[in-house]
N, C-alpha and C. Protein backbone atom coordinates (compact mmCIF):
# COMPACT_ATOMS: atom_id res chain seq x y z
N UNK A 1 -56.92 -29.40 20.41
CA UNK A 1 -56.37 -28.22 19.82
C UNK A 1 -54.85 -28.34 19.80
N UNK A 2 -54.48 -27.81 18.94
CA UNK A 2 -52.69 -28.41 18.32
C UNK A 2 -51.86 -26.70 18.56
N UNK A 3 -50.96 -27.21 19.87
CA UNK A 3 -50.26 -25.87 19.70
C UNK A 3 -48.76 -25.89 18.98
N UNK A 4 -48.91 -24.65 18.59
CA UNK A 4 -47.66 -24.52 17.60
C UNK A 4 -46.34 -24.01 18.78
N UNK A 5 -45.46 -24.82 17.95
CA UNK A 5 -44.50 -24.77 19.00
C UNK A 5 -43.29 -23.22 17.99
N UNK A 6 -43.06 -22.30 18.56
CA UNK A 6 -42.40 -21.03 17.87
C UNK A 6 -40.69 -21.15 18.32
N UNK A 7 -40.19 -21.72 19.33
CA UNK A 7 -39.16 -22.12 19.72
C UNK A 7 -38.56 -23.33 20.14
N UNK A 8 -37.39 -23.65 20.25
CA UNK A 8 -37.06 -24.50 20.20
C UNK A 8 -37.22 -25.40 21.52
N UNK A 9 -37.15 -26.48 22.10
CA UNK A 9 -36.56 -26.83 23.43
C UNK A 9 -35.24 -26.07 24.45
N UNK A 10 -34.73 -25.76 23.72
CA UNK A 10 -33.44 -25.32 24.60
C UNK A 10 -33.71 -23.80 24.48
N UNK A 11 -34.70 -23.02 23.75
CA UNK A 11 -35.01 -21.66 24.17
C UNK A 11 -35.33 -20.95 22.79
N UNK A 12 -34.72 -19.85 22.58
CA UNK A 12 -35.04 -19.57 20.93
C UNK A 12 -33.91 -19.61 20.39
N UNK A 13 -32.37 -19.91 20.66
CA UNK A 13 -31.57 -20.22 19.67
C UNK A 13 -31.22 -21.49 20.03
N UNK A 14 -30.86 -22.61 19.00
CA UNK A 14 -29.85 -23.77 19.54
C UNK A 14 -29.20 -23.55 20.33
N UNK A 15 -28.91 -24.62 20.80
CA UNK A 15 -27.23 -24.51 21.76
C UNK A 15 -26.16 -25.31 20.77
N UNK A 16 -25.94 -25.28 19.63
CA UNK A 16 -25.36 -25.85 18.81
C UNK A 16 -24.96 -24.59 17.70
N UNK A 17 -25.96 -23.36 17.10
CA UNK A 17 -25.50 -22.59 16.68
C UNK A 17 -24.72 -21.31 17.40
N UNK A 18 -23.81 -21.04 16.94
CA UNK A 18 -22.96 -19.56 17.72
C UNK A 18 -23.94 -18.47 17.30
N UNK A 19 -23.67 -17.19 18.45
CA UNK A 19 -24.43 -15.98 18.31
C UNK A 19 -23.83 -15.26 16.95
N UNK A 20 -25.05 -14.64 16.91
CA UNK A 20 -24.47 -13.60 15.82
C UNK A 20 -23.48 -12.82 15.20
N UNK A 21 -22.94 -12.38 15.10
CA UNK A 21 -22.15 -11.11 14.69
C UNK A 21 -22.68 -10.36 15.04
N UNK A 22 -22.38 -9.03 15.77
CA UNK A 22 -22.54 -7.92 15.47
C UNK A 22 -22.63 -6.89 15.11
N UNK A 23 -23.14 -6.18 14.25
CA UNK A 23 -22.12 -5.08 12.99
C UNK A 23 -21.67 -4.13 13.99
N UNK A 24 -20.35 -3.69 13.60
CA UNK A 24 -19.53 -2.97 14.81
C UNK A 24 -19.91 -1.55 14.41
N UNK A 25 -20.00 -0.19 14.68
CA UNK A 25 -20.54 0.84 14.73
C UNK A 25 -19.37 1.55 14.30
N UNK A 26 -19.31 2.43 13.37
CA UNK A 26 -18.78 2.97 12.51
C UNK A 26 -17.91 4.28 13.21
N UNK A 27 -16.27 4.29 13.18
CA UNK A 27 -15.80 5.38 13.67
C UNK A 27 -16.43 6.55 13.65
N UNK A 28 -16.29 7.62 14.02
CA UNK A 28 -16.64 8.79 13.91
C UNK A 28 -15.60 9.36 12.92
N UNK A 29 -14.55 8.97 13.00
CA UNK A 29 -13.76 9.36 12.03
C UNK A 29 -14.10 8.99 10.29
N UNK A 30 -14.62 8.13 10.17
CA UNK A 30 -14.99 7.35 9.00
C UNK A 30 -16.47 7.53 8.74
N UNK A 31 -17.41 8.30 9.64
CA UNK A 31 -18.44 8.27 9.27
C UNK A 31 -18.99 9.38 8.52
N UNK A 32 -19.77 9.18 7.32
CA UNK A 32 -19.97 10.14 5.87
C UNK A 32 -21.29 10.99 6.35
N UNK A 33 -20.98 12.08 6.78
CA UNK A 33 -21.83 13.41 7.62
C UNK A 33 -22.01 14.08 6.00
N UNK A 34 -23.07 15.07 6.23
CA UNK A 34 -23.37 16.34 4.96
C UNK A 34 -22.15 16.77 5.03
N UNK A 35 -21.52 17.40 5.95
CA UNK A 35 -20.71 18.48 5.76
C UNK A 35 -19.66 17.99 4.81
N UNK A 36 -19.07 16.10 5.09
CA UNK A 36 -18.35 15.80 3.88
C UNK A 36 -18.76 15.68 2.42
N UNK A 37 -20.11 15.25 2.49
CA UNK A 37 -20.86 14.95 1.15
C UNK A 37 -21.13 16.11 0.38
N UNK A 38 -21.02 17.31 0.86
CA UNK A 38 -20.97 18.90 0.33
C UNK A 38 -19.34 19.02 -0.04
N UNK A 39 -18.55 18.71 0.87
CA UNK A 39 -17.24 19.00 0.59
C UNK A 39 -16.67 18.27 -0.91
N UNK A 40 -17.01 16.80 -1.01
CA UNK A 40 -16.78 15.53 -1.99
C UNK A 40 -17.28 16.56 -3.55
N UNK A 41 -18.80 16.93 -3.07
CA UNK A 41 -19.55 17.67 -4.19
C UNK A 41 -18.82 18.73 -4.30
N UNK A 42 -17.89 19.33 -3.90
CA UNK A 42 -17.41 20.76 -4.56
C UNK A 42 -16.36 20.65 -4.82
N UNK A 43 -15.26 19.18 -4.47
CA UNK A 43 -13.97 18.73 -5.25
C UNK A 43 -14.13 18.24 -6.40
N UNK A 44 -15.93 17.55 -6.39
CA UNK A 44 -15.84 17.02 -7.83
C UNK A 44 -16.28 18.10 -8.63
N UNK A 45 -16.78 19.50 -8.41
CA UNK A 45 -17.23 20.50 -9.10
C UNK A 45 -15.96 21.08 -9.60
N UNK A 46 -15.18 21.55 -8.88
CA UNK A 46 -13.57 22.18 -8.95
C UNK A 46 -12.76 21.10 -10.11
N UNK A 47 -12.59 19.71 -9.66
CA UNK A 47 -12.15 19.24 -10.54
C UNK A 47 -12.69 18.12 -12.14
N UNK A 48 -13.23 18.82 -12.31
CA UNK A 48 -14.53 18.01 -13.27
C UNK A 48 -14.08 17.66 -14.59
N UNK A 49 -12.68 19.09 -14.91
CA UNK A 49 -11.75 18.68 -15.97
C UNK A 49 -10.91 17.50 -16.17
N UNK A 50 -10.75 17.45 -15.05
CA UNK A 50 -9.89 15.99 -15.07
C UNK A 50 -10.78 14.96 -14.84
N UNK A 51 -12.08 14.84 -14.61
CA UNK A 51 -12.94 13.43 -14.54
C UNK A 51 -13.48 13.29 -16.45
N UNK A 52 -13.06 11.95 -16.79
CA UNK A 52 -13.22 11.98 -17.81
C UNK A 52 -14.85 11.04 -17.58
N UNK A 53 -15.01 10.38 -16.51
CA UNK A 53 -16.08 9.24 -16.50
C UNK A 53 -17.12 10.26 -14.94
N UNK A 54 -18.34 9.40 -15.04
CA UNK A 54 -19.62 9.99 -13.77
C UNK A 54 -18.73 8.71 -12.58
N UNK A 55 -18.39 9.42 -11.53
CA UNK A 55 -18.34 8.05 -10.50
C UNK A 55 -19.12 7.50 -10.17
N UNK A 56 -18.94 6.08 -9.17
CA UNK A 56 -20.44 5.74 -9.11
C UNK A 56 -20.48 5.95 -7.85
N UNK A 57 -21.37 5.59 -7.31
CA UNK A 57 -21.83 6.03 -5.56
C UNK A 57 -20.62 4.95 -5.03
N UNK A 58 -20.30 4.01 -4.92
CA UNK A 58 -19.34 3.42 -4.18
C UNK A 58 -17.70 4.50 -4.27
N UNK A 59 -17.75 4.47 -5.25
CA UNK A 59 -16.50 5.21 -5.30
C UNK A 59 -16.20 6.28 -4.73
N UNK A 60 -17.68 7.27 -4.46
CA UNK A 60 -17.24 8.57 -3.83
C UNK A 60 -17.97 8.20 -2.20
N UNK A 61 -18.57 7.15 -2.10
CA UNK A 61 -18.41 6.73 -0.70
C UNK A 61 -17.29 6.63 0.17
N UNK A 62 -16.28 6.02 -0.87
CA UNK A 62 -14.89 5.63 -0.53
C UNK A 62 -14.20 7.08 -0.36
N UNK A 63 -14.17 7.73 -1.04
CA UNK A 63 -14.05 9.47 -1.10
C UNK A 63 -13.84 10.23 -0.14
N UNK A 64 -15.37 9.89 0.34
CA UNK A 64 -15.75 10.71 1.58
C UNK A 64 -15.54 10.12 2.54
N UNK A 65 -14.90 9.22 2.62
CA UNK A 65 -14.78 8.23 3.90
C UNK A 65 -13.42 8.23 4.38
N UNK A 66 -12.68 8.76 3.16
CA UNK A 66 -10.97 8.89 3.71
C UNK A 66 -10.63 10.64 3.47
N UNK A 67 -11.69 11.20 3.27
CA UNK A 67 -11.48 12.79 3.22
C UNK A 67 -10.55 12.63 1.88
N UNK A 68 -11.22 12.33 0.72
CA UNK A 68 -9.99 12.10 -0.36
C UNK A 68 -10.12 13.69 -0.84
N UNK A 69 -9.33 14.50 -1.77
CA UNK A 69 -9.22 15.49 -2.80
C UNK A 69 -8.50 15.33 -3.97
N UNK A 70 -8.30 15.98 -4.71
CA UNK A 70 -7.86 16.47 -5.86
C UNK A 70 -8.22 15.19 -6.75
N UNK A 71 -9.37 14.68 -6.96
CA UNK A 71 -10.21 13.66 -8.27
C UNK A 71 -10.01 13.83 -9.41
N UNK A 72 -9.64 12.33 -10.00
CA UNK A 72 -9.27 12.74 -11.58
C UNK A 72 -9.89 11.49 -11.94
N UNK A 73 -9.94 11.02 -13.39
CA UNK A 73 -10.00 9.59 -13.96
C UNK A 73 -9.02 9.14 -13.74
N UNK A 74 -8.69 7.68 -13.83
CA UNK A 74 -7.61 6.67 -14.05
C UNK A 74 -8.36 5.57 -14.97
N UNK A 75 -7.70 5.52 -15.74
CA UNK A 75 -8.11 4.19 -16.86
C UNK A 75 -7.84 3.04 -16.61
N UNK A 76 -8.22 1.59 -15.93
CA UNK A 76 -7.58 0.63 -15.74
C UNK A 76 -7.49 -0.30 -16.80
N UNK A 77 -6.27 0.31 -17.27
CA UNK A 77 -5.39 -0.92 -18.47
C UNK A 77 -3.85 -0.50 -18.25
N UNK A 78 -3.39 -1.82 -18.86
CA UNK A 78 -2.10 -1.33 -18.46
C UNK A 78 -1.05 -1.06 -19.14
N UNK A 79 -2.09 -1.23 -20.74
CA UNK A 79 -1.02 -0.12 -21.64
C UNK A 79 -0.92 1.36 -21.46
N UNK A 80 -2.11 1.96 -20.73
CA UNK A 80 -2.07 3.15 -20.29
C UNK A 80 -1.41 3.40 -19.00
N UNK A 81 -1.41 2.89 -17.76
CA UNK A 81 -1.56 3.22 -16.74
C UNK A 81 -0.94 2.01 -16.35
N UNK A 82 0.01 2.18 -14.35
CA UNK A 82 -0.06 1.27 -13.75
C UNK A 82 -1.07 0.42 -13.21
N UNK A 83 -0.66 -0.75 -12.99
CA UNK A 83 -2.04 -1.61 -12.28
C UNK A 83 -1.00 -2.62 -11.50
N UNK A 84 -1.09 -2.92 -10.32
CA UNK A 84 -0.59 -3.97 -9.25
C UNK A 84 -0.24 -5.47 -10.30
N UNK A 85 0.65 -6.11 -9.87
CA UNK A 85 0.85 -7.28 -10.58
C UNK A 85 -0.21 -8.65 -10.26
N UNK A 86 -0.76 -8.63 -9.27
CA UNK A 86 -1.82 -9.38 -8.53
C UNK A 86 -3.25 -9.06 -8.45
N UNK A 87 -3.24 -9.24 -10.04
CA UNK A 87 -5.17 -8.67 -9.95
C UNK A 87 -5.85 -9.94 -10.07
N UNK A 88 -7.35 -9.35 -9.59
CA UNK A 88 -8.26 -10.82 -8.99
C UNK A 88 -9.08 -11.06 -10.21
N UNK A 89 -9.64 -12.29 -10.30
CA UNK A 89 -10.37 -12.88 -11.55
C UNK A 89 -11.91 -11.63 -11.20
N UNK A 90 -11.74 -11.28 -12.57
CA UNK A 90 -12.76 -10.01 -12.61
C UNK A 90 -12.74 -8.98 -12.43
N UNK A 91 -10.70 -8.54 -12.45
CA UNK A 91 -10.92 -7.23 -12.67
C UNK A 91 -11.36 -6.74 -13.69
N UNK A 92 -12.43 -5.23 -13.47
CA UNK A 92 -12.68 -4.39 -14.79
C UNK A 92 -11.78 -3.59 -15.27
N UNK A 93 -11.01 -4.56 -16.05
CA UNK A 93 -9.72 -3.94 -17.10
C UNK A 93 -10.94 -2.89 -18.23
N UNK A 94 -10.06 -2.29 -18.53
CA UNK A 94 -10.92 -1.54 -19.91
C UNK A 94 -11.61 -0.30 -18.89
N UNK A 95 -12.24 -0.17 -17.85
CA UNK A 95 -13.05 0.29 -16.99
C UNK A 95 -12.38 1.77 -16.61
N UNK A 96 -12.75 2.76 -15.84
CA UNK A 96 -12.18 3.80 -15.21
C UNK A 96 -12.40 3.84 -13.47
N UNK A 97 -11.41 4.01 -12.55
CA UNK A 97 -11.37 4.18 -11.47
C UNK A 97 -11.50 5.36 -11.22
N UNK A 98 -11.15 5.94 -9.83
CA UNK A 98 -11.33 7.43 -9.38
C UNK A 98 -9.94 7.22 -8.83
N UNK A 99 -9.40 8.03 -8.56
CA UNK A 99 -7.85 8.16 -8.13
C UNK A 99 -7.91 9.53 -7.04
N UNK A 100 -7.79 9.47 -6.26
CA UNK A 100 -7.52 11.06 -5.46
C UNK A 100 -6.62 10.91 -4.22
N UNK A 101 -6.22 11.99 -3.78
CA UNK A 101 -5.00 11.78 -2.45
C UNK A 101 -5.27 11.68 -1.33
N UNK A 102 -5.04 11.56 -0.68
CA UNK A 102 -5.52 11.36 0.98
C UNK A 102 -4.36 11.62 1.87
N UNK A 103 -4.64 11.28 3.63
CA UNK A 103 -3.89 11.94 4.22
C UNK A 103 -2.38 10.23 3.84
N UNK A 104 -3.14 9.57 3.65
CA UNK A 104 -2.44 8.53 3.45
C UNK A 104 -1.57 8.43 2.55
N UNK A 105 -1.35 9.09 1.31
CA UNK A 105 -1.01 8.90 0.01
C UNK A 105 -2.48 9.18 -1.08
N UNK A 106 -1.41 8.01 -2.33
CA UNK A 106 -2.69 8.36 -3.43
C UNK A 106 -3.45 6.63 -3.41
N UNK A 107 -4.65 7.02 -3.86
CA UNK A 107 -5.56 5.59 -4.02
C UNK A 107 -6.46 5.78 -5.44
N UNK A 108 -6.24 4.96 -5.57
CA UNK A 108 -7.53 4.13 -6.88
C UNK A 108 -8.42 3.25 -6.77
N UNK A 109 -9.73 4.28 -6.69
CA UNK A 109 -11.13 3.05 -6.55
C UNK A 109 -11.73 3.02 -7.52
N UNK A 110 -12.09 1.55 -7.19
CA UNK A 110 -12.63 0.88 -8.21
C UNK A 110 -13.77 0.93 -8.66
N UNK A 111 -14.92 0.36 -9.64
CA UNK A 111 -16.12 1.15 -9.62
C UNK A 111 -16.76 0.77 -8.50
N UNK A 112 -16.40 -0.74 -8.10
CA UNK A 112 -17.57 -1.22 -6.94
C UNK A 112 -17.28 -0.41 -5.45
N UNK A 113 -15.81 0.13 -5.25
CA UNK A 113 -15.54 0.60 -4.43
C UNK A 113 -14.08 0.10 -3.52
N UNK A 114 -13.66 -0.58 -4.38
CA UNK A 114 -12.38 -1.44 -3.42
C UNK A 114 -11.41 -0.75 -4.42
N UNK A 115 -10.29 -1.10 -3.88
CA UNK A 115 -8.96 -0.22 -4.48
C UNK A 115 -7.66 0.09 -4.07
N UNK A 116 -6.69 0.34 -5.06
CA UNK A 116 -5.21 -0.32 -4.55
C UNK A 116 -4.51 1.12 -4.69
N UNK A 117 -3.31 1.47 -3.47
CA UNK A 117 -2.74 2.34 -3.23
C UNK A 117 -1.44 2.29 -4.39
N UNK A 118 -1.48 3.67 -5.14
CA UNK A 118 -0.68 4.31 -5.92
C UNK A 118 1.13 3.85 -5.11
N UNK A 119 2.12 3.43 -5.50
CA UNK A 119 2.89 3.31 -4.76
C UNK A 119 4.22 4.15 -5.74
């Protein structure tokens, strides 16, 4: 009878590969509760005139994650609008961001969710 061997000799990980990563556990400060996801929903209700585009879920993740307000469109082109001089292969030029203020200043996210501070 042939037993199957499920681990290795030296135990169940190599001794040649490093441990894992761990995903690190999310501030409390940064973490997206109802009470913000109600709040996000009634800045984008209040300001709906100025959203010319639907955000997408990354964007108002980003939102609710820095306590953003006062939401508008931003168009990313740059006959309209500023854009950083150092953009990455694949920005969505032509596209619309979300723009809103924070305790930080102003920011512009992108649709996937990344995004460069208004300066």
């Amino acid at each position: 009878m042939h037993w199957k061997r499920t681990t290795g000799p030296g135990g169940p990980e190599p001794p040649d590969r490093p441990a894992r990563p761990v995903k690190q556990e999310v501030t409390p400060e940064r973490r997206i509760t109802p009470a913000r996801v109600s709040r996000i929903a009634l800045e984008l209700a209040r300001e709906r005139r100025r959203l010319a585009h639907r955000p997408s879920v990354a964007q108002l993740r980003t939102m609710a994650r820095l306590n953003g307000r006062a939401p508008c469109s931003y168009r990313l082109d740059a006959a309209v609008n500023w854009l950083p001089e150092s953009l990455p292969v694949g920005f969505p030029l032509g596209a619309d961001g979300l723009c809103f203020a924070h305790a930080g200043g102003e920011v512009v996210v992108l649709p996937d969710g990344a995004g460069f501070a208004l300066a």
